[in-house]
PDB file of N, CA and C in Angstrom:
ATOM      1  N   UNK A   1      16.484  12.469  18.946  1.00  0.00           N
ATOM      2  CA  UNK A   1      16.316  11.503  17.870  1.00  0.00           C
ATOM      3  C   UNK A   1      15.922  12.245  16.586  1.00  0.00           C
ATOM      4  N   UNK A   2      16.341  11.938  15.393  1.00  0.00           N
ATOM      5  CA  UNK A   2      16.536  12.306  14.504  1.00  0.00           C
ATOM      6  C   UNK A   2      14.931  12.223  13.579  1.00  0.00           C
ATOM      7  N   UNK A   3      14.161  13.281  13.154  1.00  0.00           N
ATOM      8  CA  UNK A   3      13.113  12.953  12.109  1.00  0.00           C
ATOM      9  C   UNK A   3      13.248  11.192  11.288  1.00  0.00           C
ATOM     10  N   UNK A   4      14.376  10.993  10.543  1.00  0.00           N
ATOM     11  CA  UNK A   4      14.642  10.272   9.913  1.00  0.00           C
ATOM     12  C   UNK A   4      14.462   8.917  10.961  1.00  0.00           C
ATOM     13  N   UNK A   5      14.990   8.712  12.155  1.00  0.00           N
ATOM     14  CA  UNK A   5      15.112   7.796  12.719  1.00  0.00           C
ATOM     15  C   UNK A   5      13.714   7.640  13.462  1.00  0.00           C
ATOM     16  N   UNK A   6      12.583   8.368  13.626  1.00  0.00           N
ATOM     17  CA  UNK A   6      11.412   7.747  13.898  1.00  0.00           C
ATOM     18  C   UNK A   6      10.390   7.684  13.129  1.00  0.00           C
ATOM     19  N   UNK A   7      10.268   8.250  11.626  1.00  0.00           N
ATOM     20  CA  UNK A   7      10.029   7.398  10.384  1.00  0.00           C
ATOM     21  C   UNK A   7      10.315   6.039  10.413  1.00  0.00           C
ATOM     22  N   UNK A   8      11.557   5.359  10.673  1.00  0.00           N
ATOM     23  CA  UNK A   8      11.844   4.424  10.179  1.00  0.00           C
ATOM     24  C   UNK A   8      11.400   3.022  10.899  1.00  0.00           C
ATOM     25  N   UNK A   9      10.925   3.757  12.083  1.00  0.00           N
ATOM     26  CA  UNK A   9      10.086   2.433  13.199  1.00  0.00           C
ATOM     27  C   UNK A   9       8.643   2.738  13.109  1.00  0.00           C
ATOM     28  N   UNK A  10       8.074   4.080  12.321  1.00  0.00           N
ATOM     29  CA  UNK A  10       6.953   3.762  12.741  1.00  0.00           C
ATOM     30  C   UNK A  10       6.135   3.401  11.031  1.00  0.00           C
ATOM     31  N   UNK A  11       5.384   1.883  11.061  1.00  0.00           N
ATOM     32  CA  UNK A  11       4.505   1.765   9.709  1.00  0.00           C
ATOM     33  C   UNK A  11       4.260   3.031   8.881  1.00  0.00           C
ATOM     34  N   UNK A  12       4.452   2.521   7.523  1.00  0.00           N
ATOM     35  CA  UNK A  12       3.771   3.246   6.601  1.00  0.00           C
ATOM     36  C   UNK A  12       2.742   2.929   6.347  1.00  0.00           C
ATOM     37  N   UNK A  13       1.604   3.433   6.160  1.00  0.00           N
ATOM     38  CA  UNK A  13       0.281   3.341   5.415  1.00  0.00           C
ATOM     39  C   UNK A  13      -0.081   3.395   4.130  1.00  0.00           C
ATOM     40  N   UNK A  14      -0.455   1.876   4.296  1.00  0.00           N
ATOM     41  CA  UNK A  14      -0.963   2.102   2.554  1.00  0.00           C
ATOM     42  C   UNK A  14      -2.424   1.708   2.577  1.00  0.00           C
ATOM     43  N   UNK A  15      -2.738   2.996   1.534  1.00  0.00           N
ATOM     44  CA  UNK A  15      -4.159   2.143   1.415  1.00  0.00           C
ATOM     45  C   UNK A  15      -4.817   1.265  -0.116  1.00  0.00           C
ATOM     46  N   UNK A  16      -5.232   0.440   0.055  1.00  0.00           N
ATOM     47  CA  UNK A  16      -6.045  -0.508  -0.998  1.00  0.00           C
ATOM     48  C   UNK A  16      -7.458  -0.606  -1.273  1.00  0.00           C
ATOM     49  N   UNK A  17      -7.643  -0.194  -2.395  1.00  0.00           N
ATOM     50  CA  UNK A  17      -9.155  -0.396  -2.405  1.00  0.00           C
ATOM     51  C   UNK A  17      -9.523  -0.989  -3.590  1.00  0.00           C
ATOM     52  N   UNK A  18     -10.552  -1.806  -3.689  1.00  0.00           N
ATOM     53  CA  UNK A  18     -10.764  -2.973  -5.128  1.00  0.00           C
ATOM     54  C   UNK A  18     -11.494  -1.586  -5.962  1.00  0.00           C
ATOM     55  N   UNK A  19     -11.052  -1.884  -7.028  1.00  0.00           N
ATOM     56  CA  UNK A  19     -11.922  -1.471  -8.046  1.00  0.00           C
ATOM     57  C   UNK A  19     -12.772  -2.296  -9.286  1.00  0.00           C
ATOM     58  N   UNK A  20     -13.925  -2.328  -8.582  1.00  0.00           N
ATOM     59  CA  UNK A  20     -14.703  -3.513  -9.347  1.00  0.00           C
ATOM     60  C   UNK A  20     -14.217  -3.130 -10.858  1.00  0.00           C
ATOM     61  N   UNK A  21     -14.347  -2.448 -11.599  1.00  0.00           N
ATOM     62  CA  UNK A  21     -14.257  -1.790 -13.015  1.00  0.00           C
ATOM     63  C   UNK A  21     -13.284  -3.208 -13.304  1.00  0.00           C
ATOM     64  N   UNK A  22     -12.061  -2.706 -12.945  1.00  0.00           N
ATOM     65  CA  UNK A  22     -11.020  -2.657 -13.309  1.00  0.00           C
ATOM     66  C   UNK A  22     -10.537  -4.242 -12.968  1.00  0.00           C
ATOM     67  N   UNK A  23     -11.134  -4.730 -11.546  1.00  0.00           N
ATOM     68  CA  UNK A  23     -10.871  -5.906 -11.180  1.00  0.00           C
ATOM     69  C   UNK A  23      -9.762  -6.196 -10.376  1.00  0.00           C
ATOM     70  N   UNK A  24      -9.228  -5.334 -10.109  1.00  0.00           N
ATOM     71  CA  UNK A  24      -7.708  -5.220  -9.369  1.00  0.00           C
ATOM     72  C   UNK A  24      -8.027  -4.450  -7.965  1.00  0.00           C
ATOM     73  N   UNK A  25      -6.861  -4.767  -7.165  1.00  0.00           N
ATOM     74  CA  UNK A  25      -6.696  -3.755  -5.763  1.00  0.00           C
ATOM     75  C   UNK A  25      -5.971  -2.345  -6.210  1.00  0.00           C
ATOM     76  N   UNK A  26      -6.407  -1.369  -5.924  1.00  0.00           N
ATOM     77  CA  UNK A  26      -5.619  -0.215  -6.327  1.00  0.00           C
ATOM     78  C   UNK A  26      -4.399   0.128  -5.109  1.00  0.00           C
ATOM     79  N   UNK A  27      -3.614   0.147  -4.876  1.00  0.00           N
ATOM     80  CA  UNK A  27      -2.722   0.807  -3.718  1.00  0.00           C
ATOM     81  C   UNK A  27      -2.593   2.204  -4.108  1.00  0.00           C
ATOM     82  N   UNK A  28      -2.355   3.130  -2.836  1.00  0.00           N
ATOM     83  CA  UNK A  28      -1.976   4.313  -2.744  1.00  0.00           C
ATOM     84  C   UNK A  28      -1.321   4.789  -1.647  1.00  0.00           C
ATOM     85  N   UNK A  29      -0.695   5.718  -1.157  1.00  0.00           N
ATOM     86  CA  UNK A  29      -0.400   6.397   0.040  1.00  0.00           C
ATOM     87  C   UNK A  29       0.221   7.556   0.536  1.00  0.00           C
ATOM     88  N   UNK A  30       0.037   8.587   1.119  1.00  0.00           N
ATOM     89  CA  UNK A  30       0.153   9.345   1.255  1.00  0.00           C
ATOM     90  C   UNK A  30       1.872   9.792   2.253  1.00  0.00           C
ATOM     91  N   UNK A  31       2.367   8.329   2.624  1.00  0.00           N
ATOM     92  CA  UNK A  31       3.544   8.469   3.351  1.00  0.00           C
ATOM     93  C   UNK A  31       4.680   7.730   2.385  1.00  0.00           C
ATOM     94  N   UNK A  32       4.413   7.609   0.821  1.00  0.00           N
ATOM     95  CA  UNK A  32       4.880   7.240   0.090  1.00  0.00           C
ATOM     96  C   UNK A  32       4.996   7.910  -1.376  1.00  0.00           C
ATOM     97  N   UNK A  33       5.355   8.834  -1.504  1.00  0.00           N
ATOM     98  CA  UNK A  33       5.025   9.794  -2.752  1.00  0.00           C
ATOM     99  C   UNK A  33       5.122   9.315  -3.901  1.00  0.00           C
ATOM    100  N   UNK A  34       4.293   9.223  -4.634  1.00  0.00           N
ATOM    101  CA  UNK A  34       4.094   8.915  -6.072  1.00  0.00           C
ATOM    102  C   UNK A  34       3.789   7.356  -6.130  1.00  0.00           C
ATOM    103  N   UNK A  35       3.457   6.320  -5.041  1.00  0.00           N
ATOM    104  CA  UNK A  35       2.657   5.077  -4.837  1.00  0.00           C
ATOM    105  C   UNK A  35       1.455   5.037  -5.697  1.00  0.00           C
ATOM    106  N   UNK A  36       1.524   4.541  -6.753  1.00  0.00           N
ATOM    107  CA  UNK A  36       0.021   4.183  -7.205  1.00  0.00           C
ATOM    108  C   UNK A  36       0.383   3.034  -8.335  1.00  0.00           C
ATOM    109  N   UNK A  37      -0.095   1.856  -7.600  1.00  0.00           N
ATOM    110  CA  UNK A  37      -0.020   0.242  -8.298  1.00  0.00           C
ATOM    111  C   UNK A  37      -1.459  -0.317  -8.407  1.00  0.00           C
ATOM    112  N   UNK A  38      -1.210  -1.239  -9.001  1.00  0.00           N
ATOM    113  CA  UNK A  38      -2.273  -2.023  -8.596  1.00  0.00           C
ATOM    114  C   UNK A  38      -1.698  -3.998  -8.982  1.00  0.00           C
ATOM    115  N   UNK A  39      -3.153  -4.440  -8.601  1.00  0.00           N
ATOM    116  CA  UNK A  39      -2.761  -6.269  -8.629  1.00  0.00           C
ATOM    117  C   UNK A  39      -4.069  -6.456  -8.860  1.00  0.00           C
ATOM    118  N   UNK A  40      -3.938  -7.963  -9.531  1.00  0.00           N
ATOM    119  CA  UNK A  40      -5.731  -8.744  -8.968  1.00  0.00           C
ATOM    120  C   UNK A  40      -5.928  -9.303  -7.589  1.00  0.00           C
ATOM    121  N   UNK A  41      -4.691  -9.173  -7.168  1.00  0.00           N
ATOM    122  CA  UNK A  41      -4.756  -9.735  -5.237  1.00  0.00           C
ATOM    123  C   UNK A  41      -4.240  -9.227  -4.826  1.00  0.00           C
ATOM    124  N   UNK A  42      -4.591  -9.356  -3.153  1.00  0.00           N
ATOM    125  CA  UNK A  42      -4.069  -8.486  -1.918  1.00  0.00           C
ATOM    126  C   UNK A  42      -2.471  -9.132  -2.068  1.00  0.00           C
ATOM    127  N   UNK A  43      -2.423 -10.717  -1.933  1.00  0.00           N
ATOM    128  CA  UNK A  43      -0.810 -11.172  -2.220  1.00  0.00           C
ATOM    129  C   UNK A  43      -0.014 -10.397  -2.940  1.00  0.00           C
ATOM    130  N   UNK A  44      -0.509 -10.679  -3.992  1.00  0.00           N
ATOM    131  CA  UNK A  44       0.505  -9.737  -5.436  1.00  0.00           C
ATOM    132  C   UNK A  44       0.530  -7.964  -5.211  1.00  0.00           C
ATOM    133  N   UNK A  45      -0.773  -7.752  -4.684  1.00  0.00           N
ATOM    134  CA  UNK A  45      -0.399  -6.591  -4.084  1.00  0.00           C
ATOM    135  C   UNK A  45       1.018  -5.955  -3.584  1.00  0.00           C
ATOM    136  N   UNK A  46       1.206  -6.941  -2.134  1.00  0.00           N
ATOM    137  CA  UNK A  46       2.346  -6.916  -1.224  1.00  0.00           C
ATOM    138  C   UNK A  46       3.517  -7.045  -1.945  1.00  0.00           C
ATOM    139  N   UNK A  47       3.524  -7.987  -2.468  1.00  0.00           N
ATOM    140  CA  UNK A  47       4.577  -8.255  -3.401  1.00  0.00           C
ATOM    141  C   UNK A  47       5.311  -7.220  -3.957  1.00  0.00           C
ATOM    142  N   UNK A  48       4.600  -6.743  -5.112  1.00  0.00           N
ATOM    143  CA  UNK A  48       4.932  -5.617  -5.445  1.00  0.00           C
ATOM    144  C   UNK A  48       5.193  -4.240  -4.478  1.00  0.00           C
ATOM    145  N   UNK A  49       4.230  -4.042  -3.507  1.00  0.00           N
ATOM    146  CA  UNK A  49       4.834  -2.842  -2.461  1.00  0.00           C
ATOM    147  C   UNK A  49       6.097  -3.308  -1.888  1.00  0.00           C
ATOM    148  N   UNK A  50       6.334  -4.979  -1.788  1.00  0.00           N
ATOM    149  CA  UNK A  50       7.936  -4.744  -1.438  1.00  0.00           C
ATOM    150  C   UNK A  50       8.872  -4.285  -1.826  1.00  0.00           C
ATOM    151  N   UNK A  51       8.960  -4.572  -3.669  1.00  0.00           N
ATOM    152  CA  UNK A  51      10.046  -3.595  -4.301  1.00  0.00           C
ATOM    153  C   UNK A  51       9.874  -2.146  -4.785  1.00  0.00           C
ATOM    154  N   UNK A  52       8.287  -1.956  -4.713  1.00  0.00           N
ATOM    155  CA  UNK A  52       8.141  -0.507  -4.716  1.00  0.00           C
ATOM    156  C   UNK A  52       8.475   0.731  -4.074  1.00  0.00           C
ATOM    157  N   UNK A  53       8.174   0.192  -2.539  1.00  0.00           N
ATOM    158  CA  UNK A  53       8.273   1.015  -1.203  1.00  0.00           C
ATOM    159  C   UNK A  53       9.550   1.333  -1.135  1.00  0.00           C
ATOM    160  N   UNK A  54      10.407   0.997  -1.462  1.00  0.00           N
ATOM    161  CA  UNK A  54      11.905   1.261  -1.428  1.00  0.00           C
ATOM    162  C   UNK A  54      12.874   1.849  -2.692  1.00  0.00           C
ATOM    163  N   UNK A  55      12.245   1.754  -3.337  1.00  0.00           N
ATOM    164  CA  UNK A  55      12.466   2.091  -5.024  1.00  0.00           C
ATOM    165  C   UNK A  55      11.836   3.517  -4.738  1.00  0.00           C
ATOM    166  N   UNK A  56      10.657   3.855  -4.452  1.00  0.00           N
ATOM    167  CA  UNK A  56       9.883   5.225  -3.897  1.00  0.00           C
ATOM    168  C   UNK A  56      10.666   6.108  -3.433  1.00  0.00           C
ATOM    169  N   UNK A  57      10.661   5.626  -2.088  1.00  0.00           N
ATOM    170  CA  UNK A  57      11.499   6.591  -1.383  1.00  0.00           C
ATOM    171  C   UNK A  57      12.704   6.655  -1.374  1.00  0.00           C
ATOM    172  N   UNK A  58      13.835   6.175  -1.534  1.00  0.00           N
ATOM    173  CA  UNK A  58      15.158   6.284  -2.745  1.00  0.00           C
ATOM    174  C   UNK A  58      14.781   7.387  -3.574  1.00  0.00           C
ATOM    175  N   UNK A  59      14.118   7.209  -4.372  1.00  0.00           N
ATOM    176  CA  UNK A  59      14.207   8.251  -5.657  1.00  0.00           C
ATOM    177  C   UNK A  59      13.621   9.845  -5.095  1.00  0.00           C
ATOM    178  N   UNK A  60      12.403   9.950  -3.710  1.00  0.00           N
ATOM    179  CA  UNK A  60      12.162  10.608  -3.077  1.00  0.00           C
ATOM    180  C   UNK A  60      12.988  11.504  -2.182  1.00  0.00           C
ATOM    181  N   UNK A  61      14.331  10.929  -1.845  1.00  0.00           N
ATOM    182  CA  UNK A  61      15.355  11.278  -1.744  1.00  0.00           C
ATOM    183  C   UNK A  61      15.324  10.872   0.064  1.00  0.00           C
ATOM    184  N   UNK A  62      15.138   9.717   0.339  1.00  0.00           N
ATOM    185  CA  UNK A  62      15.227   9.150   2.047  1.00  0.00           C
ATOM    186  C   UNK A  62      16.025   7.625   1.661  1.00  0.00           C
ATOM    187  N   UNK A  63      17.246   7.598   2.285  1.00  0.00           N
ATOM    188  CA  UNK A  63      18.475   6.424   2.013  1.00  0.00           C
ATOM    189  C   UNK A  63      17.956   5.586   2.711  1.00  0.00           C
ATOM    190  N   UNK A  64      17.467   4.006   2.231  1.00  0.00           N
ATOM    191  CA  UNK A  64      17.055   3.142   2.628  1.00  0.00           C
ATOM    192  C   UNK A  64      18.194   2.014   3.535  1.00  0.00           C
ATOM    193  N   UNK A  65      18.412   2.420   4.670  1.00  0.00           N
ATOM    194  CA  UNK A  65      19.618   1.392   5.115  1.00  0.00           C
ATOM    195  C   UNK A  65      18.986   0.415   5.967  1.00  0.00           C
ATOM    196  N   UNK A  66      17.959   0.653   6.647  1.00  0.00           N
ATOM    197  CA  UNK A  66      16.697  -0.730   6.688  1.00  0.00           C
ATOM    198  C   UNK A  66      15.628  -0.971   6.436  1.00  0.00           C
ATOM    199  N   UNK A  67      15.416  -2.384   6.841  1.00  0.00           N
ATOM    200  CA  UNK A  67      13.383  -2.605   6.387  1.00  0.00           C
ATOM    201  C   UNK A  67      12.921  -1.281   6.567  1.00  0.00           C
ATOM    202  N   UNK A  68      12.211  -0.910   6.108  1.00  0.00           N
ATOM    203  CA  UNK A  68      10.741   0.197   6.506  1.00  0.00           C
ATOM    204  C   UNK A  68       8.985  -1.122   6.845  1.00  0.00           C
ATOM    205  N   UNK A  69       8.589  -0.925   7.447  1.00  0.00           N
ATOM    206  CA  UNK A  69       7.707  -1.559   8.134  1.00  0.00           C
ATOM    207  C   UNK A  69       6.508  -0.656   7.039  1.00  0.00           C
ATOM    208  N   UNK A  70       5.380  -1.566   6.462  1.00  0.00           N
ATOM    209  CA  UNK A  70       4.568  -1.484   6.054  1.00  0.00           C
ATOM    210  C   UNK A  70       2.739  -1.558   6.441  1.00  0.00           C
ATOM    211  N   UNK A  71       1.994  -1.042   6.551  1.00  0.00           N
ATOM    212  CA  UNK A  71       0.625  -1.791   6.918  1.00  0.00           C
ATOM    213  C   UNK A  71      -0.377  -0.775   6.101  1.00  0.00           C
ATOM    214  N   UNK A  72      -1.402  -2.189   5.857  1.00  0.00           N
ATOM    215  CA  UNK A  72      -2.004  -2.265   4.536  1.00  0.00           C
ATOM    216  C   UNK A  72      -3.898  -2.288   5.507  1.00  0.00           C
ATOM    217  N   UNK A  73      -4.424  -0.985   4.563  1.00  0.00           N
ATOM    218  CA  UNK A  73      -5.915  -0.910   5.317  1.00  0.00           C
ATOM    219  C   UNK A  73      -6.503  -1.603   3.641  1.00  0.00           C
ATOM    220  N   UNK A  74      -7.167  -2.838   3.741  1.00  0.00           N
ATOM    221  CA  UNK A  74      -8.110  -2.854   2.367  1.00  0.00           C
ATOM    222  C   UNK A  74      -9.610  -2.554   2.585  1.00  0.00           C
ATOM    223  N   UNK A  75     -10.414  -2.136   1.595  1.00  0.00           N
ATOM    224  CA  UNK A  75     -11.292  -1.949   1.392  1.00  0.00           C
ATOM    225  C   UNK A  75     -12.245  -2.041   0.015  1.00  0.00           C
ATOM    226  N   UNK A  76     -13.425  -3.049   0.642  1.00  0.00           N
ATOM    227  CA  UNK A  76     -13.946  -3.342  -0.853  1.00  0.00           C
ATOM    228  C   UNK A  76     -15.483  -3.853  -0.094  1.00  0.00           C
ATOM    229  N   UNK A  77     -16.224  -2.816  -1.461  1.00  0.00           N
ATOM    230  CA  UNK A  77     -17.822  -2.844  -1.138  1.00  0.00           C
ATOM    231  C   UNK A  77     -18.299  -4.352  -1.393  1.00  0.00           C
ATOM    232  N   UNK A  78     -19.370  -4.763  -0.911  1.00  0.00           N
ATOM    233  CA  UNK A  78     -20.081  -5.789  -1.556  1.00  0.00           C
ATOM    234  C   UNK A  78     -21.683  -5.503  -1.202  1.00  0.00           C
ATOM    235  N   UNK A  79     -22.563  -6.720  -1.592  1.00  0.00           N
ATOM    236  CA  UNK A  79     -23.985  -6.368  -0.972  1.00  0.00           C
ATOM    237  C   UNK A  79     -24.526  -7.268  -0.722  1.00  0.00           C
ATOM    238  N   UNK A  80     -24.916  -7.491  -0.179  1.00  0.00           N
ATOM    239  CA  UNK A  80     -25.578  -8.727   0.691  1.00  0.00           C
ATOM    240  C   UNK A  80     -27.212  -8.906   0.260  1.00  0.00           C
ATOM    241  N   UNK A  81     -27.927  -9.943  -0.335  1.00  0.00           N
ATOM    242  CA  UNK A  81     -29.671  -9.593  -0.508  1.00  0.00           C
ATOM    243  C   UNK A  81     -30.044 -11.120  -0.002  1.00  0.00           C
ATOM    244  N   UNK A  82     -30.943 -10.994   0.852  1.00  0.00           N
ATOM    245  CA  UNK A  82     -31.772 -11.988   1.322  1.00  0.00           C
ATOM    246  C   UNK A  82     -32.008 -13.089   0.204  1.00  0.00           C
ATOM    247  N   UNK A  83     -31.980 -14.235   0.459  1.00  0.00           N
ATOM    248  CA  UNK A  83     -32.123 -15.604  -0.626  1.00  0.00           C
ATOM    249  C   UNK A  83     -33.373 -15.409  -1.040  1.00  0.00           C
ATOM    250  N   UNK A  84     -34.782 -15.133  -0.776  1.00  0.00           N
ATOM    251  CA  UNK A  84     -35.958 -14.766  -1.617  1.00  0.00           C
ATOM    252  C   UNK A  84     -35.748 -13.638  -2.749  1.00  0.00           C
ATOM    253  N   UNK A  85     -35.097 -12.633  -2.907  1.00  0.00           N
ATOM    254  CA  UNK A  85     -35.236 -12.072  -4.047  1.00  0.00           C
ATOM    255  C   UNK A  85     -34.582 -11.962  -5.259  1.00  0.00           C
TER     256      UNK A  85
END
């Protein structure tokens, strides 16, 4: 089996992380070269990695002749303080 052909079944990883600053999800990934978006939501997120992820790797030079399977790790701090203080 071909490199190319077990890329293409196994998820890509993307990762998301909020950036309070900024207010948006940042995307990135390392099985996607040159990935770096962002959204104010995880939805719009996806959205956009749909026409991205394929637009990417096209220009990366890997011929898109099906879906590529996606999965998304998010991450975002918060803090929790007891109702007395």
């Amino acid at each position: 089996m071909e490199e190319k052909d077990i890329m293409s079944r196994k998820p890509l990883f993307i990762r998301a992380e909020w950036d309070d600053e900024a207010r948006v999800w940042v995307a990135t990934s390392d099985d996607v070269p040159g990935l770096a978006t962002e959204a104010e939501t995880v939805e719009d997120l996806i959205e956009k990695l749909r026409v991205m992820i394929p637009e990417l790797l096209e220009a990366n030079g890997n011929a898109m002749e099906y879906e590529v399977p996606f999965e998304i790790l998010t991450r975002r701090f918060e803090f929790a303080q007891p109702q007395d203080i």
